[in-house]
C-alpha atoms as a PDB file:
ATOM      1  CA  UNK A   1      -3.148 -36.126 -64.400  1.00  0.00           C
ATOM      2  CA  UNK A   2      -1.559 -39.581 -66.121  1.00  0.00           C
ATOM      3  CA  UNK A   3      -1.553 -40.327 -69.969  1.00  0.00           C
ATOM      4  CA  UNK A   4      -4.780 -41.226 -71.196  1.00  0.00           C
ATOM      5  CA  UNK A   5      -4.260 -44.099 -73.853  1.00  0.00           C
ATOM      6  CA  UNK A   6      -6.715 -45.361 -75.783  1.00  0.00           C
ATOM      7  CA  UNK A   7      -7.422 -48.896 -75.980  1.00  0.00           C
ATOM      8  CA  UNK A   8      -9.292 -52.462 -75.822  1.00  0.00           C
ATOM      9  CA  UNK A   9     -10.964 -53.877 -72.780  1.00  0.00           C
ATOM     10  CA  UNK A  10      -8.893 -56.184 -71.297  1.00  0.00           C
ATOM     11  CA  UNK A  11      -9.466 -59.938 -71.775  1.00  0.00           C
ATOM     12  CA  UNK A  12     -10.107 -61.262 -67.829  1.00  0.00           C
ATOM     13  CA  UNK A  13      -8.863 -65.048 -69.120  1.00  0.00           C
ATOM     14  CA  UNK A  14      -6.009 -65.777 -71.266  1.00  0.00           C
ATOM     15  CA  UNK A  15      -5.754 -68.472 -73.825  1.00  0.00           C
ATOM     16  CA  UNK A  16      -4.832 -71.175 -71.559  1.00  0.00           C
ATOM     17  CA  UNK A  17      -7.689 -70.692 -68.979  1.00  0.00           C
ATOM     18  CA  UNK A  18      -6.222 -69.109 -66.428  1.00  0.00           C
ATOM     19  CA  UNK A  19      -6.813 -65.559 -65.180  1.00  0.00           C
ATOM     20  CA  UNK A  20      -5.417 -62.526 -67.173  1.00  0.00           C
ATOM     21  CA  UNK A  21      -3.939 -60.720 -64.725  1.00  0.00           C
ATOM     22  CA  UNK A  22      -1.789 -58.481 -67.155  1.00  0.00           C
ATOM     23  CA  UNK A  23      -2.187 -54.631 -66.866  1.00  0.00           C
ATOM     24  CA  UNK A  24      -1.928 -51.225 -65.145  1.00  0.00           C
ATOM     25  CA  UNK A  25      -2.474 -51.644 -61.690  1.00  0.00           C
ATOM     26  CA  UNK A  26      -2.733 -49.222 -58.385  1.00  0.00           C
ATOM     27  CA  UNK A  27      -3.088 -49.560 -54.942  1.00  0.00           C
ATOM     28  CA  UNK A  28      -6.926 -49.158 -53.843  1.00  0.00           C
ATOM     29  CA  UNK A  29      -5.789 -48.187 -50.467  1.00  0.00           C
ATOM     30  CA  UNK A  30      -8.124 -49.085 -47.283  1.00  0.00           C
ATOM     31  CA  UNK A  31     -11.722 -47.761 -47.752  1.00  0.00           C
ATOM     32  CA  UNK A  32     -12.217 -45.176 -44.945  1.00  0.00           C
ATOM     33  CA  UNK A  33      -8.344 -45.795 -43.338  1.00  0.00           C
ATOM     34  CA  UNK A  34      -7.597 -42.085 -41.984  1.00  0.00           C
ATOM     35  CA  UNK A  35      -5.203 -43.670 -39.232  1.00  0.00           C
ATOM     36  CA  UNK A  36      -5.547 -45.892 -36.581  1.00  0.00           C
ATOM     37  CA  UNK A  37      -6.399 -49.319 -37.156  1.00  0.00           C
ATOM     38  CA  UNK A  38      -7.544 -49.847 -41.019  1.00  0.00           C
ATOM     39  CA  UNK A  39     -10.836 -51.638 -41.295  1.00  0.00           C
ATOM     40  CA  UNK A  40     -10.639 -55.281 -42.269  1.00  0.00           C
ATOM     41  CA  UNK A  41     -14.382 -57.009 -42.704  1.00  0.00           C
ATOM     42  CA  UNK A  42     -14.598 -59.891 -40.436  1.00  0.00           C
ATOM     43  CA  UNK A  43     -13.019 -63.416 -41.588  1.00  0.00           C
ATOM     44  CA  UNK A  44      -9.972 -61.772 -43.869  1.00  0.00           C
ATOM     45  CA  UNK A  45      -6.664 -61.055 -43.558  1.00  0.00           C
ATOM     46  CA  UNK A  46      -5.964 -57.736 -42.061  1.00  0.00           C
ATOM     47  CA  UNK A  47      -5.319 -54.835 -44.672  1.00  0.00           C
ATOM     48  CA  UNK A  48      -1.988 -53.809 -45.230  1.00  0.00           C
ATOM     49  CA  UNK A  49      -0.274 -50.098 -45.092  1.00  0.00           C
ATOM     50  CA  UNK A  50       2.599 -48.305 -47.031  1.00  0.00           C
ATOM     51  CA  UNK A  51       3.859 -46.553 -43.701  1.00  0.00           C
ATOM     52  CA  UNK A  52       3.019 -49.436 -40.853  1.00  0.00           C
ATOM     53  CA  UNK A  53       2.395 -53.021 -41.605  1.00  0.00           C
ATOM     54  CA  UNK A  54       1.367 -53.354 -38.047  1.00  0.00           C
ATOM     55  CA  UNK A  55      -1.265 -51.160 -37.780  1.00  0.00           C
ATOM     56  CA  UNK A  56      -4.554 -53.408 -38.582  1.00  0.00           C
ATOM     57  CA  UNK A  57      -3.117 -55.831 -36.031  1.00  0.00           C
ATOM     58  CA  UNK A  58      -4.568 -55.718 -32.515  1.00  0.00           C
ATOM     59  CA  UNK A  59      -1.825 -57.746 -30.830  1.00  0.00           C
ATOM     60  CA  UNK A  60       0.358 -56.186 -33.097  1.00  0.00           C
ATOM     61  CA  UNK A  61       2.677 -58.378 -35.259  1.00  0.00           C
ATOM     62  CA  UNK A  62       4.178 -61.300 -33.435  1.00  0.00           C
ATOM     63  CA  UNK A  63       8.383 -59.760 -33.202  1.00  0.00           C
ATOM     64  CA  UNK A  64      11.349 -62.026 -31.793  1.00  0.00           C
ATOM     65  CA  UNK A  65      12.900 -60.150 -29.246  1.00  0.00           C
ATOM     66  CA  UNK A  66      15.415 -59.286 -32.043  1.00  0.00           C
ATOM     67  CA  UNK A  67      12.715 -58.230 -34.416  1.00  0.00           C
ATOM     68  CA  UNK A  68      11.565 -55.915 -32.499  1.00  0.00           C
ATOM     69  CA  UNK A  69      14.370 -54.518 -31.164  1.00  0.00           C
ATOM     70  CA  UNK A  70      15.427 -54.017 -34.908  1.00  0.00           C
ATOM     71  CA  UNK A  71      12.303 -52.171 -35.642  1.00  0.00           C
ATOM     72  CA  UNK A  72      12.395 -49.797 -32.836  1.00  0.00           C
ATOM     73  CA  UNK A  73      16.339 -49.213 -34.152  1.00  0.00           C
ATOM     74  CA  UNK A  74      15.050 -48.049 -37.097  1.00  0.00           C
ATOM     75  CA  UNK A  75      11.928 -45.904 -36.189  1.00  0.00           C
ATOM     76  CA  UNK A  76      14.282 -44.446 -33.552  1.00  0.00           C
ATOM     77  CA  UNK A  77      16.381 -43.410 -36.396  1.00  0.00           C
ATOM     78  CA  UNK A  78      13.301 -41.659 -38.223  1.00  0.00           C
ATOM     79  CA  UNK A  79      13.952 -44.518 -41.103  1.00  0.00           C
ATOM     80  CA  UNK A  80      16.524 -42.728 -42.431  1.00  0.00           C
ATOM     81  CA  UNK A  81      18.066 -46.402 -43.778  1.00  0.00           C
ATOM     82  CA  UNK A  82      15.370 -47.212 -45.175  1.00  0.00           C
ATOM     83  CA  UNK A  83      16.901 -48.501 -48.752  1.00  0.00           C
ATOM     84  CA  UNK A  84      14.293 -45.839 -50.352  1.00  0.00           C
ATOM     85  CA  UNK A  85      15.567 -42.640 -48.872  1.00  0.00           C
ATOM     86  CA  UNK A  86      18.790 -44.073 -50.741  1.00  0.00           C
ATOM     87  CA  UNK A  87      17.471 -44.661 -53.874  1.00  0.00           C
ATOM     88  CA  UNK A  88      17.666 -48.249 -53.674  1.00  0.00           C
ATOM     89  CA  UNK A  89      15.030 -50.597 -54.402  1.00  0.00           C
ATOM     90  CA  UNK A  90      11.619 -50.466 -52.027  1.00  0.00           C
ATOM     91  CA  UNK A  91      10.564 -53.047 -49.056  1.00  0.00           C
ATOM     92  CA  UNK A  92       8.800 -56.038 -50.947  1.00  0.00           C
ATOM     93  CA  UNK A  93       5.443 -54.615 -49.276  1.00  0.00           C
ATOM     94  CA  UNK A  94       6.207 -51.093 -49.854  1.00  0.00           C
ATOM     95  CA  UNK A  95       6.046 -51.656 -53.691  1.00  0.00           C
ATOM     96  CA  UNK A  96       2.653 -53.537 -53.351  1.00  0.00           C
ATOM     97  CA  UNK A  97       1.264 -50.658 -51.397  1.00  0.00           C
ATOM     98  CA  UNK A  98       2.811 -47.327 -52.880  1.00  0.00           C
ATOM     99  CA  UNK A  99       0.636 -45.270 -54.368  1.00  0.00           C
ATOM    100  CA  UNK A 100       2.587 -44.743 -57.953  1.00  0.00           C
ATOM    101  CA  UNK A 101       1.082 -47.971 -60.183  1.00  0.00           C
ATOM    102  CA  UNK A 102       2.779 -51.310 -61.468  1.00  0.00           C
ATOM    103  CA  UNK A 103       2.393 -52.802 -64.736  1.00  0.00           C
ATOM    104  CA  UNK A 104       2.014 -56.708 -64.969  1.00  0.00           C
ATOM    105  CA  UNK A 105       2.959 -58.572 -68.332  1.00  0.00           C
ATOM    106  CA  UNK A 106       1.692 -62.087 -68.727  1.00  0.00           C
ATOM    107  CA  UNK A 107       3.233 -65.313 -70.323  1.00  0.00           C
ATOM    108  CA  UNK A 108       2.491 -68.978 -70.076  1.00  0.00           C
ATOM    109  CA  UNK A 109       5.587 -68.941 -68.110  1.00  0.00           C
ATOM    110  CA  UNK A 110       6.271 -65.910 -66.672  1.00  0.00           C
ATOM    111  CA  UNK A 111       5.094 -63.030 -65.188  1.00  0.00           C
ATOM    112  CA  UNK A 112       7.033 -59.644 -64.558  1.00  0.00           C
ATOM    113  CA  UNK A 113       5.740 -56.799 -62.766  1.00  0.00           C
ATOM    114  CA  UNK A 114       7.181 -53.013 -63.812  1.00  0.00           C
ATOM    115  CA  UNK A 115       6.880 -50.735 -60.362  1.00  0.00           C
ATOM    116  CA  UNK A 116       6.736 -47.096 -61.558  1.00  0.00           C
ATOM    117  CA  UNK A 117       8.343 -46.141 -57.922  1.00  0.00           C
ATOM    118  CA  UNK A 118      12.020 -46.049 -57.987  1.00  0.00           C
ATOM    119  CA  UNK A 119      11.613 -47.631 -61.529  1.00  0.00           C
ATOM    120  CA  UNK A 120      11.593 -50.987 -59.922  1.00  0.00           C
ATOM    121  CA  UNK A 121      11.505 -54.840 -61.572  1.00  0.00           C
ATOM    122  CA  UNK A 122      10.448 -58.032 -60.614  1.00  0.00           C
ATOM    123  CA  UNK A 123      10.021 -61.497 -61.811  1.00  0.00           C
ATOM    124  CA  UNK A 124       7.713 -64.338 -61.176  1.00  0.00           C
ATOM    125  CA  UNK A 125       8.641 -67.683 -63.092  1.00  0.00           C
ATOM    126  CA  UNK A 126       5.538 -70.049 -63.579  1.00  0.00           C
ATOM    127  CA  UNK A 127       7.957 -72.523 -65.354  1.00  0.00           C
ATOM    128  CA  UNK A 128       7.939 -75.207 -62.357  1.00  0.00           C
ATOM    129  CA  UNK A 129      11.516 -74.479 -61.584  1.00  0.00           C
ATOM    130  CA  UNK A 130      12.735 -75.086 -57.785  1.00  0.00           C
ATOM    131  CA  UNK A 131      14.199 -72.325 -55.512  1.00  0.00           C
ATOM    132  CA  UNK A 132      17.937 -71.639 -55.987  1.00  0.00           C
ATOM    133  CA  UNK A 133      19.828 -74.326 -53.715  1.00  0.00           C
ATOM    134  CA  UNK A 134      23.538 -74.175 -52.617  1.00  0.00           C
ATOM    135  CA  UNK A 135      24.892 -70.665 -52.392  1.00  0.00           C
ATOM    136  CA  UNK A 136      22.261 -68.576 -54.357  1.00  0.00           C
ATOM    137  CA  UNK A 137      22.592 -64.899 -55.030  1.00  0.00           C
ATOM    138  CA  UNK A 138      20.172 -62.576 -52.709  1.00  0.00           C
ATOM    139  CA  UNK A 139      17.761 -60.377 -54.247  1.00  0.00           C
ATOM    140  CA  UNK A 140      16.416 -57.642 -53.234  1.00  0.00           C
ATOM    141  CA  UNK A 141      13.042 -58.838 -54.165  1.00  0.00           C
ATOM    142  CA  UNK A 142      13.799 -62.485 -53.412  1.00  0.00           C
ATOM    143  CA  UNK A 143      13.733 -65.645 -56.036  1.00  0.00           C
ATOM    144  CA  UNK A 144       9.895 -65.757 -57.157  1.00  0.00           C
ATOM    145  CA  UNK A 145       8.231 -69.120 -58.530  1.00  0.00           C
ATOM    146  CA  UNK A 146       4.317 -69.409 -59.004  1.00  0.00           C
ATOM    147  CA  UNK A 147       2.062 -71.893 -59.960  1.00  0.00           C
ATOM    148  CA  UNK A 148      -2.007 -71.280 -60.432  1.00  0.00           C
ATOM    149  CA  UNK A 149      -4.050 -73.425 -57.841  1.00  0.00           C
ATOM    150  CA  UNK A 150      -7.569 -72.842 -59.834  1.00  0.00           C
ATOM    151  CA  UNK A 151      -8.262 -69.252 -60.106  1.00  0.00           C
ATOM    152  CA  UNK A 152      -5.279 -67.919 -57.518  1.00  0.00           C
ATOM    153  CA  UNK A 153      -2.120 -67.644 -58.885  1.00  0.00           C
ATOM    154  CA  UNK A 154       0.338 -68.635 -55.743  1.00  0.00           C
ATOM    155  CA  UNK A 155       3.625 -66.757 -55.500  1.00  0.00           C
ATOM    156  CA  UNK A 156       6.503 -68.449 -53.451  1.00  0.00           C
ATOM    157  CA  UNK A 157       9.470 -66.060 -52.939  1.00  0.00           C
ATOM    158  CA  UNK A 158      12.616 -66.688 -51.120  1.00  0.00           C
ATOM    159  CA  UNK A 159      16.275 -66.021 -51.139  1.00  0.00           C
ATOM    160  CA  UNK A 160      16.224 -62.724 -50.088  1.00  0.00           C
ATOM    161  CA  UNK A 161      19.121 -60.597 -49.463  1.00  0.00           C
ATOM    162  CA  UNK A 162      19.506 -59.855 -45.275  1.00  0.00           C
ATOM    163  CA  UNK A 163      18.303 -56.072 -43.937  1.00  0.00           C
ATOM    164  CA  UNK A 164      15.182 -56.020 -45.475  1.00  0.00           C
ATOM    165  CA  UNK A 165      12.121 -53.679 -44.638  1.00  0.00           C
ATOM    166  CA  UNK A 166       8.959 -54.324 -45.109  1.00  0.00           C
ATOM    167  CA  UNK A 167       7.485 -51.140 -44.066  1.00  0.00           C
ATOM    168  CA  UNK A 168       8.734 -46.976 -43.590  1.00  0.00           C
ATOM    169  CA  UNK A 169       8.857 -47.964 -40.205  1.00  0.00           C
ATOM    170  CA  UNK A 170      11.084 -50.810 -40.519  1.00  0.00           C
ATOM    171  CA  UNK A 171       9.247 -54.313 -40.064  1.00  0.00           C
ATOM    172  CA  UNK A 172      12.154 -56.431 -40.709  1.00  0.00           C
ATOM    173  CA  UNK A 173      12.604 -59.272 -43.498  1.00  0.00           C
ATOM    174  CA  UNK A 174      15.800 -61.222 -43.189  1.00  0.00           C
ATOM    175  CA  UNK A 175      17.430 -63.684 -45.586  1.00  0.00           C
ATOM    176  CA  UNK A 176      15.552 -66.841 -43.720  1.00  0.00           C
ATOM    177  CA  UNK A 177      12.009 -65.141 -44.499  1.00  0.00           C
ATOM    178  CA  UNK A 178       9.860 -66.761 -47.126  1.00  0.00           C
ATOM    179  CA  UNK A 179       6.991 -64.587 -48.430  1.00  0.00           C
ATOM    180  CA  UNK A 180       3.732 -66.388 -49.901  1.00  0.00           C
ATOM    181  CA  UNK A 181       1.253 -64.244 -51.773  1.00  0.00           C
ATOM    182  CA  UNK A 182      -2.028 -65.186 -53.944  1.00  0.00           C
ATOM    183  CA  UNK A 183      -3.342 -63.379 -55.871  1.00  0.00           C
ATOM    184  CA  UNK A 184      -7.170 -63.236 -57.282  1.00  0.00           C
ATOM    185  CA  UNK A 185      -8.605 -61.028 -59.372  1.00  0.00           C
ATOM    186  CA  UNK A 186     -12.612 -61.325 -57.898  1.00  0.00           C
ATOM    187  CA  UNK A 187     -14.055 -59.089 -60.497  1.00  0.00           C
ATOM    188  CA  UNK A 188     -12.802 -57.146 -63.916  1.00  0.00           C
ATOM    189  CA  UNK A 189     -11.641 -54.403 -61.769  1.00  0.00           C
ATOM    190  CA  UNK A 190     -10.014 -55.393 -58.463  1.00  0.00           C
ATOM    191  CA  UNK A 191      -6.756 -57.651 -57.728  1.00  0.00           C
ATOM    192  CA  UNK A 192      -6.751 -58.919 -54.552  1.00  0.00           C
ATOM    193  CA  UNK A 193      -3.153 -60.341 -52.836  1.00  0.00           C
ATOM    194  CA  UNK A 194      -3.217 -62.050 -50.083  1.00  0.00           C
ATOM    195  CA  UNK A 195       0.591 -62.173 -48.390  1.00  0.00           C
ATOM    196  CA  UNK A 196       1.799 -64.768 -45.676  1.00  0.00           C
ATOM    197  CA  UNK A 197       5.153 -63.691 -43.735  1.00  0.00           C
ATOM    198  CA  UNK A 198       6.952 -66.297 -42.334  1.00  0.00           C
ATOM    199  CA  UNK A 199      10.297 -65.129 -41.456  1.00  0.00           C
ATOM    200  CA  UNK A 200      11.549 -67.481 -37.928  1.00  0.00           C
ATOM    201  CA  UNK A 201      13.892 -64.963 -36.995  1.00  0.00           C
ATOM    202  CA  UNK A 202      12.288 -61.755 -37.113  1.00  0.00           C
ATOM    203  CA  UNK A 203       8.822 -63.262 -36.228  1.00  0.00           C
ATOM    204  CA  UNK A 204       7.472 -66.306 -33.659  1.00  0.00           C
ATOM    205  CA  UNK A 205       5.015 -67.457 -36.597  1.00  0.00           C
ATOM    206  CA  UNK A 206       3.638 -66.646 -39.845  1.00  0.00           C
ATOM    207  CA  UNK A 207       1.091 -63.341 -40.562  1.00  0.00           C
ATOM    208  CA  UNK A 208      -0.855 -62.299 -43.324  1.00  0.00           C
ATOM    209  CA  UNK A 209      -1.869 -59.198 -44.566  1.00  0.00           C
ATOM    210  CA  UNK A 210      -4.024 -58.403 -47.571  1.00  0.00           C
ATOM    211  CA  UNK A 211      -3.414 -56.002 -50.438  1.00  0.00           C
ATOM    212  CA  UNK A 212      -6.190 -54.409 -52.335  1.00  0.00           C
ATOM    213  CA  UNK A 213      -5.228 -52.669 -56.478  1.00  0.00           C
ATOM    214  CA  UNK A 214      -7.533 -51.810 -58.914  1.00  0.00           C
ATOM    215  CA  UNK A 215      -7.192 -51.876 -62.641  1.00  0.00           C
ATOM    216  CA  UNK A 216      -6.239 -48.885 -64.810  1.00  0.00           C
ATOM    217  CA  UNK A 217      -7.412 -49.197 -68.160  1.00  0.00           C
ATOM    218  CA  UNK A 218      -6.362 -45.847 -69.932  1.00  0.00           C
ATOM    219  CA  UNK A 219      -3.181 -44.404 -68.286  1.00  0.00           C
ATOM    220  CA  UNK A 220       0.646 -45.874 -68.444  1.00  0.00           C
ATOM    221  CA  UNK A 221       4.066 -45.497 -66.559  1.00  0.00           C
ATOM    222  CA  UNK A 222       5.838 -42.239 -66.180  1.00  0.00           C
ATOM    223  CA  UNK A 223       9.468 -42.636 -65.898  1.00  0.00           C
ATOM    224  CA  UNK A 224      11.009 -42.408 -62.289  1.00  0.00           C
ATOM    225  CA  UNK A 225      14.477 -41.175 -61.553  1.00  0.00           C
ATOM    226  CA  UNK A 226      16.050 -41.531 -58.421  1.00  0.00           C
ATOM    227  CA  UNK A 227      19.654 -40.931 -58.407  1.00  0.00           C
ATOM    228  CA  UNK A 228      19.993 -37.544 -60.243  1.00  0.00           C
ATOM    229  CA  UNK A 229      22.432 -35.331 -58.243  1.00  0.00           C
ATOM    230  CA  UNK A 230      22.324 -38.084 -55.260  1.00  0.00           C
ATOM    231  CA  UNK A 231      24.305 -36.971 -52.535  1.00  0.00           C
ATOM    232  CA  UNK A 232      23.861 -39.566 -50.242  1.00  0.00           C
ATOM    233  CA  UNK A 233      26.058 -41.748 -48.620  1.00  0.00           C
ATOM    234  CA  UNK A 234      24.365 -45.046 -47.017  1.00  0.00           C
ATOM    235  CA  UNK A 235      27.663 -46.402 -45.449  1.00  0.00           C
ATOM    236  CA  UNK A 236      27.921 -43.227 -43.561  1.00  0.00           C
ATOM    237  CA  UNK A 237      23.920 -41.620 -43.417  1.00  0.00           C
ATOM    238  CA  UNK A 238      25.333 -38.414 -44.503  1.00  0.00           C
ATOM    239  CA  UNK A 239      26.419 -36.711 -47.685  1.00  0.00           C
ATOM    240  CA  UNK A 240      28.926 -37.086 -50.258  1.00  0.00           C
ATOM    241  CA  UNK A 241      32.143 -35.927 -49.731  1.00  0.00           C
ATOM    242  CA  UNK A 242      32.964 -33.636 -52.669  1.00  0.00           C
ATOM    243  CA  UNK A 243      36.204 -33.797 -54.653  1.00  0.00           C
END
């Protein structure tokens, strides 16, 4: 079991109006997903998965030739780069869907989101400032800005670093993709994120999946460790050479 804290209910607006979406968050999962194709109720986005991003998709998603020869590179490889198995910080969709909760803290003009899995960080700035321009640094987690558009907060996020994986399976995201999420919270205890892919040279046109978390109100994050006794070598997919 997690650490049961004690502790107020929390407020669902904040001072300013807009929705409190500070907290303990985990994912809800996919009500009744044991495989296959996860339910999605007709007219929304289909529901996203930790292990396939795909799988809700009937068409399946819409690859470039050199998407999807990328993917099948890596599933042929049993995933053994994904960045993960390495210690190094999760697919942008893999932290939104892991099981181990996130903790969001709330400003006027900012927003950062503490990912108990691989003790991961991110930042959302609600300041109005642009996207990096010239020769930007990548992130891992791209350049976030968001703005609130009523009750949905909208989440623009570019400037990723290249090699990206949006799934255990592999679904690429390059350094041209541009993720778009919005996220509602419909009642005290749900958070709802939709989260539009649009990425022109791993995929023909934009997709959108939808996350589903749920509030924790008693419980906080347990450290993670990662790299304790790491003996693995990404350059080479093998060990360590010891001295």
């Amino acid at each position: 079991g997690r650490l049961r804290l004690p502790g107020k209910r929390p407020r669902c607006r904040t001072r300013s109006g807009v929705p409190h979406l500070a907290g303990m968050w985990s994912y809800a999962g996919v009500p009744g997903f044991r495989g296959g194709r996860p339910p999605s109720p007709p007219g929304t986005p289909v529901q996203a998965t930790f292990w396939n991003i795909e799988a809700g998709f009937k068409e399946g998603l819409p690859f470039t030739p050199w998407g999807a020869e990328l993917r099948r590179q890596r599933m042929a490889g049993n995933s053994k780069d994904n960045p993960d198995a390495a210690c190094l910080p999760l697919g942008h969709m893999q932290l939104h869907t892991h099981s181990q909760p996130r903790k969001m803290i709330q400003t006027k003009d900012l927003i950062v989101i503490i990912y108990e899995a691989n003790a991961n960080m991110r930042q959302i700035f609600l300041d109005g400032r642009p996207a990096p321009t010239g020769d930007p640094q990548p992130w891992w987690y791209g350049y976030s800005r968001g703005h609130w558009d009523g009750d949905t907060l909208v989440v623009e996020t570019t400037n990723f670093r290249d090699g990206g994986w949006l799934d255990v399976n592999g679904a690429p995201l390059t350094d041209q993709g541009k993720l778009t999420e919005r996220f509602r919270r419909p009642t005290f205890g749900t958070l709802e994120i939709d989260v539009t892919i649009d990425d022109p040279k791993a995929y023909t046109k934009p997709w959108t999946v939808r996350v589903n978390q749920r509030l924790l109100v008693d419980t906080e994050l347990i450290e993670f460790v990662c790299n304790e006794n790491q003996q693995f070598n990404p350059a080479t997919g093998g060990p360590v050479p010891r001295k």
